[in-house]
C-alpha atoms as a PDB file:
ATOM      1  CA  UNK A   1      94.505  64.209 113.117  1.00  0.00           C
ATOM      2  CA  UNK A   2      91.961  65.399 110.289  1.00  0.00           C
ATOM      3  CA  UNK A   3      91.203  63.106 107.394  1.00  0.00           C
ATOM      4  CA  UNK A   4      90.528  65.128 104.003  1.00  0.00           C
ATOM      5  CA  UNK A   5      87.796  63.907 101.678  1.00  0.00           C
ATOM      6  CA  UNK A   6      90.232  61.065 100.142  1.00  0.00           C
ATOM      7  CA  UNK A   7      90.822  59.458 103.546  1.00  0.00           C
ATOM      8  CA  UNK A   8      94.153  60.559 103.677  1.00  0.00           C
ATOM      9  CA  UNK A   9      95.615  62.542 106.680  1.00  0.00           C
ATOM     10  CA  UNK A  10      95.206  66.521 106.627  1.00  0.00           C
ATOM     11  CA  UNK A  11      98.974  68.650 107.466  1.00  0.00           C
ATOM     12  CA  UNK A  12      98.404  71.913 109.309  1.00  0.00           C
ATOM     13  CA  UNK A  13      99.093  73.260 105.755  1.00  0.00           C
ATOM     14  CA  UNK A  14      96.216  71.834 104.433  1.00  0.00           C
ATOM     15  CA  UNK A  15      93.760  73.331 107.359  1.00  0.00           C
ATOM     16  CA  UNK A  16      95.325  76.444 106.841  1.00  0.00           C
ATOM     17  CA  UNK A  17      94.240  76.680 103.541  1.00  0.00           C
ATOM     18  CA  UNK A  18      90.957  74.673 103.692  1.00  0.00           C
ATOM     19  CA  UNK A  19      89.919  77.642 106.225  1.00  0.00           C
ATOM     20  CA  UNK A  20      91.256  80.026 103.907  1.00  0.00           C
ATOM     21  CA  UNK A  21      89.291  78.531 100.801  1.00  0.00           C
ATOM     22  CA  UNK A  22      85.950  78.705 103.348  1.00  0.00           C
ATOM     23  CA  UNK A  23      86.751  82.630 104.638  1.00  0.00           C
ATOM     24  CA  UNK A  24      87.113  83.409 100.437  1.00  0.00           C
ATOM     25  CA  UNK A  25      84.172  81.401  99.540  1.00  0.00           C
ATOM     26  CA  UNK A  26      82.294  83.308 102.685  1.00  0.00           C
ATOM     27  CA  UNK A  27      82.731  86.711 101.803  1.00  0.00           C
ATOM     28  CA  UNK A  28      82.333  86.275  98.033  1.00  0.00           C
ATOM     29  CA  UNK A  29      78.472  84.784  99.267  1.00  0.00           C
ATOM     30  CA  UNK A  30      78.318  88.194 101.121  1.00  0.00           C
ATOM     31  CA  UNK A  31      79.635  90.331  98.325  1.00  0.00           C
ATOM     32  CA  UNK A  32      77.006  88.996  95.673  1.00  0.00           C
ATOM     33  CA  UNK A  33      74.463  88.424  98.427  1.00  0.00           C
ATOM     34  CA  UNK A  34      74.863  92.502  99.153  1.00  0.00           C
ATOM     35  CA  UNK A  35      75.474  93.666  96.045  1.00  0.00           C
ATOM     36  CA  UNK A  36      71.863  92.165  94.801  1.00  0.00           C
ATOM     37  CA  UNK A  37      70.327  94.524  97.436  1.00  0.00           C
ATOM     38  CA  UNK A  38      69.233  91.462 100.217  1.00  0.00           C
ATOM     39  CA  UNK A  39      70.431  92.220 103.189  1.00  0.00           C
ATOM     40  CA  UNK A  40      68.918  90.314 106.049  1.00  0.00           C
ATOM     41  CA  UNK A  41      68.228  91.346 109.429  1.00  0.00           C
ATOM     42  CA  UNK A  42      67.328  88.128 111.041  1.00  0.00           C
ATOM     43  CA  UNK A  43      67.190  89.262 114.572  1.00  0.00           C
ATOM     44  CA  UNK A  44      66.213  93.342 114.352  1.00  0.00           C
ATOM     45  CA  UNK A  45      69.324  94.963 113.327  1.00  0.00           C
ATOM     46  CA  UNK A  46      72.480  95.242 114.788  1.00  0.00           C
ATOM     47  CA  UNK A  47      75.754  96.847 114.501  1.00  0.00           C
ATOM     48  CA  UNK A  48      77.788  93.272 114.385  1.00  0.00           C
ATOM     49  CA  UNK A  49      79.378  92.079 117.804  1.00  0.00           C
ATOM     50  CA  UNK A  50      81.943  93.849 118.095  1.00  0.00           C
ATOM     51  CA  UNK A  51      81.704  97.589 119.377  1.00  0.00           C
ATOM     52  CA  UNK A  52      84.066  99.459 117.791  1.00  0.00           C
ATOM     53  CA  UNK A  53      86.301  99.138 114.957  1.00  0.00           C
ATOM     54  CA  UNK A  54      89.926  97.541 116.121  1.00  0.00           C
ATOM     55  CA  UNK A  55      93.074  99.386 116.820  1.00  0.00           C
ATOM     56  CA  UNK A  56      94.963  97.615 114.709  1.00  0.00           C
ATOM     57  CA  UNK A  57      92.546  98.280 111.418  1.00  0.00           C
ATOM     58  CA  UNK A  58      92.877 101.674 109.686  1.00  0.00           C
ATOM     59  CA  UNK A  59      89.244 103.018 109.349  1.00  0.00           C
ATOM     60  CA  UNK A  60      87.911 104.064 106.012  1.00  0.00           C
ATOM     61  CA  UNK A  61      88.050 107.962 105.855  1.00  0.00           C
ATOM     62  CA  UNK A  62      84.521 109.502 106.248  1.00  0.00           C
ATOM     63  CA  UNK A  63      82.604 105.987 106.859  1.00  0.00           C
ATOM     64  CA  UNK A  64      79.616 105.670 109.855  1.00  0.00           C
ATOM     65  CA  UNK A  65      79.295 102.851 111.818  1.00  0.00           C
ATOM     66  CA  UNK A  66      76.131 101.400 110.383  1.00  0.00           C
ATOM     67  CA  UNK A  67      73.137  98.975 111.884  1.00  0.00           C
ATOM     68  CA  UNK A  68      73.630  96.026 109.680  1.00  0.00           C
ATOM     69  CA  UNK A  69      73.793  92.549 109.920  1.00  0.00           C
ATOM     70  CA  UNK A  70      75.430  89.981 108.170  1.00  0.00           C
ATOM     71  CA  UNK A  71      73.508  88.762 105.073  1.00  0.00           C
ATOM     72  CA  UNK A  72      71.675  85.428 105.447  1.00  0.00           C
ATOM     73  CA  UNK A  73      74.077  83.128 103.246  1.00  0.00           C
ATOM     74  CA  UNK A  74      77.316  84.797 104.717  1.00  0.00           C
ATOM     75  CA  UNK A  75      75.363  84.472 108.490  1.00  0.00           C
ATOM     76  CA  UNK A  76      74.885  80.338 108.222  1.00  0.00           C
ATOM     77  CA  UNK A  77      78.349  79.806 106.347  1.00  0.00           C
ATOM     78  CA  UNK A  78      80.034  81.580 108.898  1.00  0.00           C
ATOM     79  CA  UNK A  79      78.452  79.795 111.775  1.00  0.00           C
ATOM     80  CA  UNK A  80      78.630  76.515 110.208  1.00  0.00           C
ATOM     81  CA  UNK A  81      82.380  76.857 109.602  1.00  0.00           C
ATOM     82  CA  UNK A  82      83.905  79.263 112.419  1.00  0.00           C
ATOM     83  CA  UNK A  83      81.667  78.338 115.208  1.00  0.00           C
ATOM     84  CA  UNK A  84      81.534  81.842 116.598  1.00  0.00           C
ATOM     85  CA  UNK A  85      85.336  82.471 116.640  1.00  0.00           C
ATOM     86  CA  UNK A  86      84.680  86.029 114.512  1.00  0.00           C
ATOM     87  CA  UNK A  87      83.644  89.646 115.954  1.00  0.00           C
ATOM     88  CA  UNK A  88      81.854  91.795 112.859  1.00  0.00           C
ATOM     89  CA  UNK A  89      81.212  95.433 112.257  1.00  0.00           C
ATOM     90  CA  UNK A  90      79.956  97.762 109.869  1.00  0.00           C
ATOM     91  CA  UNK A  91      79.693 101.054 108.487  1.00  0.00           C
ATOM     92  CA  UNK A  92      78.499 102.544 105.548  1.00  0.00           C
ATOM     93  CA  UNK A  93      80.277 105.624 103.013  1.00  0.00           C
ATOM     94  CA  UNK A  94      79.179 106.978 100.194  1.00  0.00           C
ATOM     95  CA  UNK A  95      82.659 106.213  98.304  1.00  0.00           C
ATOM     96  CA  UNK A  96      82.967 103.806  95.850  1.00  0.00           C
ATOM     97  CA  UNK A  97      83.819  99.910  96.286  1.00  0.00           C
ATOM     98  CA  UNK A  98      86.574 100.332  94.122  1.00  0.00           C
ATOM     99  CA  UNK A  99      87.726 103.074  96.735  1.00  0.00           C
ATOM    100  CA  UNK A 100      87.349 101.330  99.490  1.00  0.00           C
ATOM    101  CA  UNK A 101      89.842  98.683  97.599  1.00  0.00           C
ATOM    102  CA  UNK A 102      91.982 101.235  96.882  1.00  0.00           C
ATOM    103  CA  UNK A 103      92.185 102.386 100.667  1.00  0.00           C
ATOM    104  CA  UNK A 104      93.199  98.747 101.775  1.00  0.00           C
ATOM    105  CA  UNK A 105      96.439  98.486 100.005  1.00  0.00           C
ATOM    106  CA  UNK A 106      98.699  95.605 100.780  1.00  0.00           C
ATOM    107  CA  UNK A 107     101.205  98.291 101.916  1.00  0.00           C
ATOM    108  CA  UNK A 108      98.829 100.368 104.424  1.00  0.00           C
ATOM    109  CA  UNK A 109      97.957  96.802 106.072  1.00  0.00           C
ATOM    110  CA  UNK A 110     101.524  95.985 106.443  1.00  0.00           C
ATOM    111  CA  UNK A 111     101.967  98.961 108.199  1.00  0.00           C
ATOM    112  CA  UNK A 112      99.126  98.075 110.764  1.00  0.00           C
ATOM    113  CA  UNK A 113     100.663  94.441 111.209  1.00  0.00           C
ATOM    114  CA  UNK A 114      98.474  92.316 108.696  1.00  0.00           C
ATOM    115  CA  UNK A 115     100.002  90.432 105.464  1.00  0.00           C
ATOM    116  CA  UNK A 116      98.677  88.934 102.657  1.00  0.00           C
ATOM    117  CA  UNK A 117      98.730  87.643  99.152  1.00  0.00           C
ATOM    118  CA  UNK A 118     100.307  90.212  96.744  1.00  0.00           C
ATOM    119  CA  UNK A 119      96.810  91.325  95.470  1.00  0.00           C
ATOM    120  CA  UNK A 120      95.267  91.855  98.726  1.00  0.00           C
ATOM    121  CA  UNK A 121      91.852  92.633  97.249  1.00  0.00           C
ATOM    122  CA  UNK A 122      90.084  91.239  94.532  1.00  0.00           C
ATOM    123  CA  UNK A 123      87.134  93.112  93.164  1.00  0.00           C
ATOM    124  CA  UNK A 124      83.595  92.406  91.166  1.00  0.00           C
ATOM    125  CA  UNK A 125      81.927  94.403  88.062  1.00  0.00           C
ATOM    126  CA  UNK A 126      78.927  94.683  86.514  1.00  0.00           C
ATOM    127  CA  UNK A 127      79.044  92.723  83.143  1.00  0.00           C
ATOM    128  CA  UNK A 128      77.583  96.079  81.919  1.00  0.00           C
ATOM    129  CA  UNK A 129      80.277  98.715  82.716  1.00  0.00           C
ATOM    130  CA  UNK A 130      83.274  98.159  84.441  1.00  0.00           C
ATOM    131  CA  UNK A 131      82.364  99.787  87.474  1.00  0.00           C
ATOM    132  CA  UNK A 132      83.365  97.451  90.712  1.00  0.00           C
ATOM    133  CA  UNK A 133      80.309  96.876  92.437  1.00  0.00           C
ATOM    134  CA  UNK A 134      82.239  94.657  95.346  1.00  0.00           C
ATOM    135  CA  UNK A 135      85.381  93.730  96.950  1.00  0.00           C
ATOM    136  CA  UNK A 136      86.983  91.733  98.990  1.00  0.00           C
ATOM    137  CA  UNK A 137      89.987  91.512 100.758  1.00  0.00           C
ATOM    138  CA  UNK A 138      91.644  89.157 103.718  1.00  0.00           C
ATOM    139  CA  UNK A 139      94.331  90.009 105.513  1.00  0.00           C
ATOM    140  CA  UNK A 140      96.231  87.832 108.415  1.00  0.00           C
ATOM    141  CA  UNK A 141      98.184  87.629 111.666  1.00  0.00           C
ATOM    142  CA  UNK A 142      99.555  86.134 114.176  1.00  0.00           C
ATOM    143  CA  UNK A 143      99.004  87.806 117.588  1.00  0.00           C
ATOM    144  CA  UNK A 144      99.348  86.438 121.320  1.00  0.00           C
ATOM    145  CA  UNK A 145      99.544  82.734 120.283  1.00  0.00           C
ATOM    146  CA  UNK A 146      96.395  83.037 117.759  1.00  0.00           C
ATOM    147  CA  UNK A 147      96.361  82.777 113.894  1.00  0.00           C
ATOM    148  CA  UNK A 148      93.770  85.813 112.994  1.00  0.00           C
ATOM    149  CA  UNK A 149      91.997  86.230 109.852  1.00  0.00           C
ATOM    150  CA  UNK A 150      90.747  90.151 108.670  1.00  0.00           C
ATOM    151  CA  UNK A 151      88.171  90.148 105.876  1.00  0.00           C
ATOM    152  CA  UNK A 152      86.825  93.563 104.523  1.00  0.00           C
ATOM    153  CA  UNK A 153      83.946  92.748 102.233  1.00  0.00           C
ATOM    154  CA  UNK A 154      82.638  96.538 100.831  1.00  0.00           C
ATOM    155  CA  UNK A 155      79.457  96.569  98.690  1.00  0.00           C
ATOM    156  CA  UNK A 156      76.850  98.953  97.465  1.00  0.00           C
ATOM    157  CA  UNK A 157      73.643  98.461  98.441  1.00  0.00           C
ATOM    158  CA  UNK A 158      71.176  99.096  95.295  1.00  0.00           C
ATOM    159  CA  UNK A 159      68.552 100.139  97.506  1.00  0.00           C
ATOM    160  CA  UNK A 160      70.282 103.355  99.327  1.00  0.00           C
ATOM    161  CA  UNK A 161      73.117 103.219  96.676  1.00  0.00           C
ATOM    162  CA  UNK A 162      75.152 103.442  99.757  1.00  0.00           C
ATOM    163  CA  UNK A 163      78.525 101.143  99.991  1.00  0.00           C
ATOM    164  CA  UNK A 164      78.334  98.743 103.163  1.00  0.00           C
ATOM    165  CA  UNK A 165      81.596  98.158 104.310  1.00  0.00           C
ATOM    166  CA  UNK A 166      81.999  94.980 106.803  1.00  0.00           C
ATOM    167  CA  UNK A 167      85.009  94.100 109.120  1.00  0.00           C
ATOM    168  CA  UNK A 168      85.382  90.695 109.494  1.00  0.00           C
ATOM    169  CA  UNK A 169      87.849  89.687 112.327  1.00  0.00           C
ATOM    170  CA  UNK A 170      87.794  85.772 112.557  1.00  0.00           C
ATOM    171  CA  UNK A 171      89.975  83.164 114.863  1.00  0.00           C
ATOM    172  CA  UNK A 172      91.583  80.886 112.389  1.00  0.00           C
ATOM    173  CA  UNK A 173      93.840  79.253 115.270  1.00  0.00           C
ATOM    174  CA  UNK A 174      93.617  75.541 114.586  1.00  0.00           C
ATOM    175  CA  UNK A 175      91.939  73.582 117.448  1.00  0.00           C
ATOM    176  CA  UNK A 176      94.023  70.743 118.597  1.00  0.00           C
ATOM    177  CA  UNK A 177      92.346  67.465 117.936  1.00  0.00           C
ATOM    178  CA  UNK A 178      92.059  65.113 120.707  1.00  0.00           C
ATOM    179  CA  UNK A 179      94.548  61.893 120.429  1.00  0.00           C
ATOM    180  CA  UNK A 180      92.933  58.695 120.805  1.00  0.00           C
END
């Protein structure tokens, strides 16, 4: 059994969303991280771990599968809090964010097997227009006994004024906790 910060007993409930909170408060690092131009390539660059894009995600019409790696802040959050139960991938287009949130409608997802909140994706501007510079959206499942988390995080980089779209799939299954 888990005990939250007040020393009282965590539900499954609780976990669920606790990861949730952590996967939202992940990819809005990346989004802001990205969107300020800084993306790190600790380790030469990569393509993400994961060698293809996933049957069950539509791909964005017209993207490339890009050599990126995860920014910095979204790299240690991610290890500190999933322990390496995620694959990534990107790709780049020269759409819009605000395309790319159009794309990954609640309804298309459905249609490949995922569900979410009504919204599905949230999106960032610029306080100086209201163009959306980011977005985010998560998406889950459950599949073969796991609980799986999908998180699309699309930004443009100000350098190459490309967007970098990254798919995010992450193992949310709770671990069992050892009884004393």
């Amino acid at each position: 059994m888990l005990i939250g910060l007040k020393g009282r007993p965590m539900n499954r409930m609780t976990r669920r969303i606790t990861r949730t909170t952590i996967a939202v408060l992940l990819a809005a690092t990346m989004v802001f991280t990205m969107s300020c131009g800084i993306v790190n390539t600790l380790l030469n660059t990569s393509s993400g771990t994961a060698a293809d894009l996933w049957p069950d995600v539509p791909a964005f019409p017209g993207a490339s599968k890009a050599k990126l790696d995860l920014p910095l802040a979204a790299k240690l959050m991610v290890q500190a809090a999933f322990q390496g139960k995620l694959e990534f991938i990107a790709y780049t287009t020269t759409k819009t964010a605000q395309e790319v949130q159009d794309y990954y409608s609640p309804d298309r997802m459905k249609g490949s097997g995922w569900a979410t909140n009504a919204a599905g994706c949230t999106g960032s501007s610029t306080s100086a227009s209201d163009t959306n510079v980011g977005t985010f959206c998560f998406y889950g499942k459950q599949e073969g006994g796991k609980e799986l988390g999908l998180a699309i995080i699309a930004a443009q980089d100000d350098k190459t004024k490309q967007t970098q779209i990254f798919y995010v799939r992450i193992d949310v299954t709770p671990t069992p906790t050892p009884k004393p």
